[in-house]
C-alpha atoms as a PDB file:
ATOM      1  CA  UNK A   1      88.158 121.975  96.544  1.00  0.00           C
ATOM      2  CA  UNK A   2      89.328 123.166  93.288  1.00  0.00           C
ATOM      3  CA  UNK A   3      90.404 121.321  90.368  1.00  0.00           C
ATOM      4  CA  UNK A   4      94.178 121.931  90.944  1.00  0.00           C
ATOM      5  CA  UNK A   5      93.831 120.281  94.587  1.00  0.00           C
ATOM      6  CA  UNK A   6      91.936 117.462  93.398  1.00  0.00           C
ATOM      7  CA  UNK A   7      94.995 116.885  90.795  1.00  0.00           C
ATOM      8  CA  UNK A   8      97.512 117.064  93.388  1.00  0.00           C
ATOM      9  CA  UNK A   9      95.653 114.907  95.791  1.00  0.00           C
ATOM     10  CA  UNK A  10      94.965 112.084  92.852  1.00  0.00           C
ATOM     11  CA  UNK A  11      98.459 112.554  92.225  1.00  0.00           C
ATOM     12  CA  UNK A  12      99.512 111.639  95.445  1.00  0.00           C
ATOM     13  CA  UNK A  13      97.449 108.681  95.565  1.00  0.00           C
ATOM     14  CA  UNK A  14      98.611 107.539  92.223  1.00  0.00           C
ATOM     15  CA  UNK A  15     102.311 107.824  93.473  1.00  0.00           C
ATOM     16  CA  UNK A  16     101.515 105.945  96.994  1.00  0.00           C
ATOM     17  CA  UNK A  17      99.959 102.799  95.372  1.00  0.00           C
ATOM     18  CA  UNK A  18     102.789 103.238  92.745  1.00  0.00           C
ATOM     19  CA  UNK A  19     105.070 103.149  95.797  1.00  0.00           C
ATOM     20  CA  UNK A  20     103.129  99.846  97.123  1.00  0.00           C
ATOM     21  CA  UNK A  21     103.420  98.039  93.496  1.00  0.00           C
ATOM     22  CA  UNK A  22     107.018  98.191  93.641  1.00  0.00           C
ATOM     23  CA  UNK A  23     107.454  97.250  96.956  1.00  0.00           C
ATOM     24  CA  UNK A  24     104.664  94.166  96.540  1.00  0.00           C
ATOM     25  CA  UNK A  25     106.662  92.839  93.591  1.00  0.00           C
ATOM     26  CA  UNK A  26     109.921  92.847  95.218  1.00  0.00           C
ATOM     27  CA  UNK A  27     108.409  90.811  98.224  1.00  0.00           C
ATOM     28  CA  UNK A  28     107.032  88.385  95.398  1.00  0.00           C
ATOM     29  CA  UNK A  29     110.421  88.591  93.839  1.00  0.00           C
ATOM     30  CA  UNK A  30     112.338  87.887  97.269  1.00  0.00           C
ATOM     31  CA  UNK A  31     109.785  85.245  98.603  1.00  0.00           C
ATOM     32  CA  UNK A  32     110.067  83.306  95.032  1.00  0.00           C
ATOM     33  CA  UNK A  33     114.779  83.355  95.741  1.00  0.00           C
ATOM     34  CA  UNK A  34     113.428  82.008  99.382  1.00  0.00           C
ATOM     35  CA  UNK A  35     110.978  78.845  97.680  1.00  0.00           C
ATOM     36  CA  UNK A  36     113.520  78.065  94.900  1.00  0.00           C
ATOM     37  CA  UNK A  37     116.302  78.198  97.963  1.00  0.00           C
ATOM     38  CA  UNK A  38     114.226  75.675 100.226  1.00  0.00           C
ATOM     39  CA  UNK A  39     113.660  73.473  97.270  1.00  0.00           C
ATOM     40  CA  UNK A  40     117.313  73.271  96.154  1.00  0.00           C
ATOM     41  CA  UNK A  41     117.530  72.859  99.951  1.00  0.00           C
ATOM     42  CA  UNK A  42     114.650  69.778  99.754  1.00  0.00           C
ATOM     43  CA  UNK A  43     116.104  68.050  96.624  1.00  0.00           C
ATOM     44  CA  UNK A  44     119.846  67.600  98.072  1.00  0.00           C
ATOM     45  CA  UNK A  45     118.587  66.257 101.552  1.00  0.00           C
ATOM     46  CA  UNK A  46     116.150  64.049  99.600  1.00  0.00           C
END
């Protein structure tokens, strides 16, 4: 394998867990909307 395919390849992987970061903090950022909505939920039933 020569240098240039090793760059591409680490380039690929470096863009896929790029891919996954964004998509991991959106779920944090959509499961934190769904706890604050529960507890608003909570504290008016309560």
């Amino acid at each position: 394998m020569t240098t240039t395919e090793k760059i591409a390849n680490a380039k690929k992987r470096i863009d896929e867990l790029e891919r996954l970061i964004k998509y991991w903090n959106d779920s944090d950022y959509d499961e934190a909307n769904k706890v604050n909505f529960k507890m608003n939920i909570e504290n008016k039933v309560a």
